[in-house]
N, C-alpha and C. Protein backbone atom coordinates (compact mmCIF):
# COMPACT_ATOMS: atom_id res chain seq x y z
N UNK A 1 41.96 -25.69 -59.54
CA UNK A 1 42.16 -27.13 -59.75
C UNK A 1 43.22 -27.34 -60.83
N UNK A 2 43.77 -28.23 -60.59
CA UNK A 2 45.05 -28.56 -61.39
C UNK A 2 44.64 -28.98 -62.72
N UNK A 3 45.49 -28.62 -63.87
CA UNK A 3 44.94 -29.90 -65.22
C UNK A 3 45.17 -31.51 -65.05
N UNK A 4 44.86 -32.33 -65.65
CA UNK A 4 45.01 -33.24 -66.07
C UNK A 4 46.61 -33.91 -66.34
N UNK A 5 47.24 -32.86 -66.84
CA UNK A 5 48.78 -32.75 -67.30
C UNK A 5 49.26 -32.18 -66.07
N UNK A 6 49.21 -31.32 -65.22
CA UNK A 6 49.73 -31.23 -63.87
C UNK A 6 50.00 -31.87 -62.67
N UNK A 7 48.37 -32.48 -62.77
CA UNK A 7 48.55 -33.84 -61.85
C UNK A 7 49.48 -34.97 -62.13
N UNK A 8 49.23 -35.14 -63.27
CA UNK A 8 49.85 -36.46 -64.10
C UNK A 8 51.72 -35.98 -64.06
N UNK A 9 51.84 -35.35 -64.04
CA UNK A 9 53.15 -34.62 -64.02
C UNK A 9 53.85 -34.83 -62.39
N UNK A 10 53.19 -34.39 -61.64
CA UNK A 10 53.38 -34.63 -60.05
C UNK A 10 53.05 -35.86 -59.67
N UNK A 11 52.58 -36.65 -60.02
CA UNK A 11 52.49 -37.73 -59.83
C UNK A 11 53.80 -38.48 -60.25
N UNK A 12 53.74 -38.42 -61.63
CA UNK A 12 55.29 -39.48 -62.28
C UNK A 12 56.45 -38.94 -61.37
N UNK A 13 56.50 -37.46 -61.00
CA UNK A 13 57.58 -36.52 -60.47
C UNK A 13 58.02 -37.57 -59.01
N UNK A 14 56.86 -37.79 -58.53
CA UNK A 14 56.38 -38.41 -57.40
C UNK A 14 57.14 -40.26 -56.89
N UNK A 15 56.47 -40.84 -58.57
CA UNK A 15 57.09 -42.54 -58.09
C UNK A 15 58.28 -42.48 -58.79
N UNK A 16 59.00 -41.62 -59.50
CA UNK A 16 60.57 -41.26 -60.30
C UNK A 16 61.56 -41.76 -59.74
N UNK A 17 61.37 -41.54 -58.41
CA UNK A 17 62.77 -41.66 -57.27
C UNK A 17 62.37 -43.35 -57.29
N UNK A 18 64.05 -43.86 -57.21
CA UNK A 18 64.23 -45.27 -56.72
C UNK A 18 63.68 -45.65 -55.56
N UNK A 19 63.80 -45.31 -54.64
CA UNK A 19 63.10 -45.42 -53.30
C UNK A 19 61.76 -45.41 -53.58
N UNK A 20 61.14 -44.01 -53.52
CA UNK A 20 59.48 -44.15 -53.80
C UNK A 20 59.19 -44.73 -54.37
N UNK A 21 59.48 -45.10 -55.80
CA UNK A 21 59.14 -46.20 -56.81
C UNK A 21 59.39 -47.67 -56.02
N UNK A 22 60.61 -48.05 -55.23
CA UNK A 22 60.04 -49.70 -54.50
C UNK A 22 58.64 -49.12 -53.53
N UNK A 23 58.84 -48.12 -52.83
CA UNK A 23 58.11 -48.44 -51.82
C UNK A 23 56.35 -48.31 -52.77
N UNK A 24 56.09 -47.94 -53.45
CA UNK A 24 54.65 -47.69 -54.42
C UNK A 24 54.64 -49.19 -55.25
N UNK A 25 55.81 -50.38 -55.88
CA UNK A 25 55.46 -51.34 -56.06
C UNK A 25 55.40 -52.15 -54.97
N UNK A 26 56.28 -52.44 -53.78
CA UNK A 26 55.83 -52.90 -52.53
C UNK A 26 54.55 -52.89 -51.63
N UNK A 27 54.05 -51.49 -52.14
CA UNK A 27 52.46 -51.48 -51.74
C UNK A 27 51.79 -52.24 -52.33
N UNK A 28 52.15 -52.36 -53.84
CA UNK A 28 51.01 -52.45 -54.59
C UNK A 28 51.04 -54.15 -54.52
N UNK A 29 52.26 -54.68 -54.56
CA UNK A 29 52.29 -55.92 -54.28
C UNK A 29 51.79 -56.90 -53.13
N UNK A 30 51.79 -55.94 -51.49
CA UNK A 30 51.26 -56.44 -50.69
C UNK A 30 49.84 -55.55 -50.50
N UNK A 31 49.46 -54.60 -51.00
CA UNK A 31 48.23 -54.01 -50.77
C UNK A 31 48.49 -53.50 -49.63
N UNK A 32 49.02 -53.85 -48.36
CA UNK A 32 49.32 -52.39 -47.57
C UNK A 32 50.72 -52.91 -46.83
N UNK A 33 51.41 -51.63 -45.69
CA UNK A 33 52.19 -52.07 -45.33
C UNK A 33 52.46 -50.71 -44.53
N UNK A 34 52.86 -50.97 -43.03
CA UNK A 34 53.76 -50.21 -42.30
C UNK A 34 55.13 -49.83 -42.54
N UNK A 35 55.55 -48.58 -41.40
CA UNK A 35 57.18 -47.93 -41.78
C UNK A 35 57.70 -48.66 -41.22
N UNK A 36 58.04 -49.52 -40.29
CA UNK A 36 58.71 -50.48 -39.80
C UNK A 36 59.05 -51.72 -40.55
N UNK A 37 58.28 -52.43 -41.31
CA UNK A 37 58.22 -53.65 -42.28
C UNK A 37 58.83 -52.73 -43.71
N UNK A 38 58.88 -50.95 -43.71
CA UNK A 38 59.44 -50.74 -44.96
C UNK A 38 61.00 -50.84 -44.60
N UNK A 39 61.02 -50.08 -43.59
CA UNK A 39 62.40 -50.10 -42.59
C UNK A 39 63.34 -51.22 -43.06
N UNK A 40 62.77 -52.66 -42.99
CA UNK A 40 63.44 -53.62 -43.10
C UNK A 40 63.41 -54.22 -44.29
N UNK A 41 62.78 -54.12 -45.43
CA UNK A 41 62.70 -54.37 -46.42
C UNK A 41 63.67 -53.26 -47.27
N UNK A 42 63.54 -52.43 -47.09
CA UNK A 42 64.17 -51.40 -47.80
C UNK A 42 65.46 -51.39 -47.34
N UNK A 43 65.87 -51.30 -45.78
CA UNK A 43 67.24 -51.23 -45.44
C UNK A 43 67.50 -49.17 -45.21
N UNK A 44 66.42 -49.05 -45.10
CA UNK A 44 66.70 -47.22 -44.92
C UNK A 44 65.87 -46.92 -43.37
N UNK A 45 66.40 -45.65 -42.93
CA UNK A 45 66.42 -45.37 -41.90
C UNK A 45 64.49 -45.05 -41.65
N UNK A 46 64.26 -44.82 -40.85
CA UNK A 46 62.30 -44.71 -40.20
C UNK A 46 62.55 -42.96 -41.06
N UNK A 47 63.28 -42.42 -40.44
CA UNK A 47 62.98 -40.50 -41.26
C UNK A 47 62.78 -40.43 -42.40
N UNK A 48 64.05 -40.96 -43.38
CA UNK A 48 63.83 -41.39 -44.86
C UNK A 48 62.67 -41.81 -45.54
N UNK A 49 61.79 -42.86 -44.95
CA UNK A 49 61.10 -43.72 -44.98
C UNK A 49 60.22 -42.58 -44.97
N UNK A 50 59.86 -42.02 -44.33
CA UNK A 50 58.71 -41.24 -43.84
C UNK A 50 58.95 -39.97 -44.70
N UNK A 51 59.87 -39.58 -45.04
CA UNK A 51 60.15 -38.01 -45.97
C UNK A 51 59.62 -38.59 -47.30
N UNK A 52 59.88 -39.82 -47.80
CA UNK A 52 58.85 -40.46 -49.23
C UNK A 52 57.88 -40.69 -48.90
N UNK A 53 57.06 -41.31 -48.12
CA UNK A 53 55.93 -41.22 -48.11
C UNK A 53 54.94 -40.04 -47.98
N UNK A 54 55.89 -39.15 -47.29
CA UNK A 54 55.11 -37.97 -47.32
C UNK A 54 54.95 -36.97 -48.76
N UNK A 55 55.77 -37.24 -49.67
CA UNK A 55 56.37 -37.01 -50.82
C UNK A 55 55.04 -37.84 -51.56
N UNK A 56 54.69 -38.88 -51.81
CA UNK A 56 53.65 -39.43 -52.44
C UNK A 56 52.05 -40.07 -51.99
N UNK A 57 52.06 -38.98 -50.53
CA UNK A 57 50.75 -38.74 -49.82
C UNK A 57 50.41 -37.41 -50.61
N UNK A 58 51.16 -36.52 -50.51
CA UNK A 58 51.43 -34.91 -51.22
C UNK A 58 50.70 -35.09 -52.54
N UNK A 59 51.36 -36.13 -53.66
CA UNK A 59 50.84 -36.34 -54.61
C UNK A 59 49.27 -36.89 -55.27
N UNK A 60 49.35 -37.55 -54.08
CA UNK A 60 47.95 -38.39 -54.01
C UNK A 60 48.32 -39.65 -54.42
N UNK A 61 49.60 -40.25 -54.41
CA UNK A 61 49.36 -41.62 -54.85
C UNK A 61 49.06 -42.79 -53.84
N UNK A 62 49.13 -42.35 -52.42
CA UNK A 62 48.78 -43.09 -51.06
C UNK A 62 48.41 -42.63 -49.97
N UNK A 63 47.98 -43.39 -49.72
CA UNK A 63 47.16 -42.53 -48.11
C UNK A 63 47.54 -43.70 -47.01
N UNK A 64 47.93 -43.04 -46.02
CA UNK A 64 47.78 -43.64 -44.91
C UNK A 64 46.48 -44.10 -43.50
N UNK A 65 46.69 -44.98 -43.01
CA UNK A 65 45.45 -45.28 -42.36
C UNK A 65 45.94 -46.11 -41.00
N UNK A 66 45.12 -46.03 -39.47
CA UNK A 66 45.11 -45.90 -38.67
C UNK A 66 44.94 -47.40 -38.51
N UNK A 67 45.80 -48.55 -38.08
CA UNK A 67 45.74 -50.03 -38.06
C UNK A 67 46.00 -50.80 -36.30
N UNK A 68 45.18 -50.46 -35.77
CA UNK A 68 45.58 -50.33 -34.19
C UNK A 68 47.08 -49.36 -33.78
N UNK A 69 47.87 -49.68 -33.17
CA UNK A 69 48.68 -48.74 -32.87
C UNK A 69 49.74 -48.41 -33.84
N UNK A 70 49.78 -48.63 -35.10
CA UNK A 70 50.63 -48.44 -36.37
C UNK A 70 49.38 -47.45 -37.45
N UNK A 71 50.80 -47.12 -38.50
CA UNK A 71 49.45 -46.24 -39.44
C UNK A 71 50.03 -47.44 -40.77
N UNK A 72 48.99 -47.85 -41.73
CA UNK A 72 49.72 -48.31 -42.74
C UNK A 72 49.76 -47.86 -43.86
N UNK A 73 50.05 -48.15 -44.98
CA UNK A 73 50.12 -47.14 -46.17
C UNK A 73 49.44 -47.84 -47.40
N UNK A 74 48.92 -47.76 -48.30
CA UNK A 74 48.05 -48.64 -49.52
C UNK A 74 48.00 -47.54 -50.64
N UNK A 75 48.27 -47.80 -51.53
CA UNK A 75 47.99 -46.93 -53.14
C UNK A 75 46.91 -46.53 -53.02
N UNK A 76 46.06 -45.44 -53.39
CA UNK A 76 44.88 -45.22 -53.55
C UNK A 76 44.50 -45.13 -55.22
N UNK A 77 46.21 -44.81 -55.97
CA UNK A 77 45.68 -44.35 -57.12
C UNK A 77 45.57 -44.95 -57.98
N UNK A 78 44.73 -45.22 -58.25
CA UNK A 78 44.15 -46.54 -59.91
C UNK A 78 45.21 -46.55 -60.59
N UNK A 79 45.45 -45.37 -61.15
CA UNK A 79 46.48 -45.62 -62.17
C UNK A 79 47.64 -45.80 -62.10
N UNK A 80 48.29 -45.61 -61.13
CA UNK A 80 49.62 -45.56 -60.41
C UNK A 80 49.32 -47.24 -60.54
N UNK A 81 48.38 -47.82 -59.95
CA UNK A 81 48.40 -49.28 -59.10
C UNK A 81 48.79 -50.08 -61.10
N UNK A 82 47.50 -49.75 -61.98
CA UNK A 82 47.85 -50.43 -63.12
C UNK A 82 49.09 -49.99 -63.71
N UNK A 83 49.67 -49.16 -63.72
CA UNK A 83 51.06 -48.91 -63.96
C UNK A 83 51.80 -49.73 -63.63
N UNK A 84 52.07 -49.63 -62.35
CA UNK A 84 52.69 -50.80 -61.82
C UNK A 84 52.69 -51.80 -62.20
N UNK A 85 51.82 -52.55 -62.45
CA UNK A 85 50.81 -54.03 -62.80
C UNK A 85 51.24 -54.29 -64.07
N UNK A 86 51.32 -52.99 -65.08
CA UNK A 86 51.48 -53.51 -66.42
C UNK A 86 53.29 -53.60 -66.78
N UNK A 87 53.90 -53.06 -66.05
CA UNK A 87 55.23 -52.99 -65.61
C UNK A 87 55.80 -54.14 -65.83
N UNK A 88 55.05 -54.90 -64.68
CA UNK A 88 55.01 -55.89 -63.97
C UNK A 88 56.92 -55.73 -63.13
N UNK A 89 56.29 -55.21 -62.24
CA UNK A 89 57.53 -54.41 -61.23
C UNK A 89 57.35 -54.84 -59.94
């Protein structure tokens, strides 16, 4: 099991990038959201889109979930989410 400082390390490593960082306050702002609605908000291609998210599923800062025929994406991680929040980002 990882330390405390490892996780926490892969994590920041994680929302660092410009991209991942909108798409982790965009979650957190709408509470969830599909790759298609990131697609267009973001202005980046569906692969892209999907190589970060997989990048901060890895980390644990989001999980995806099964929304009829779409998957959507939502923060799972407390602290990531108040991060954000105290940002105010």
């Amino acid at each position: 099991m990882k330390s405390k400082i490892e996780q926490t390390a892969k994590v920041l490593k994680a929302i660092s990038h410009p991209t991942r960082l909108a798409i982790v306050c965009g979650l957190v702002n709408s509470e969830e959201c599909n790759v298609s609605r990131m697609v267009d908000k973001l202005g980046l291609l569906q692969p892209n889109i999907s190589q970060h998210l997989s990048i901060l599923k890895n980390a644990g800062v989001i999980e995806g979930y099964r929304k009829g025929s779409q998957i959507c994406y939502r923060v799972t991680n407390e602290e990531v989410k108040r991060l954000i929040q105290e940002l105010n980002l």
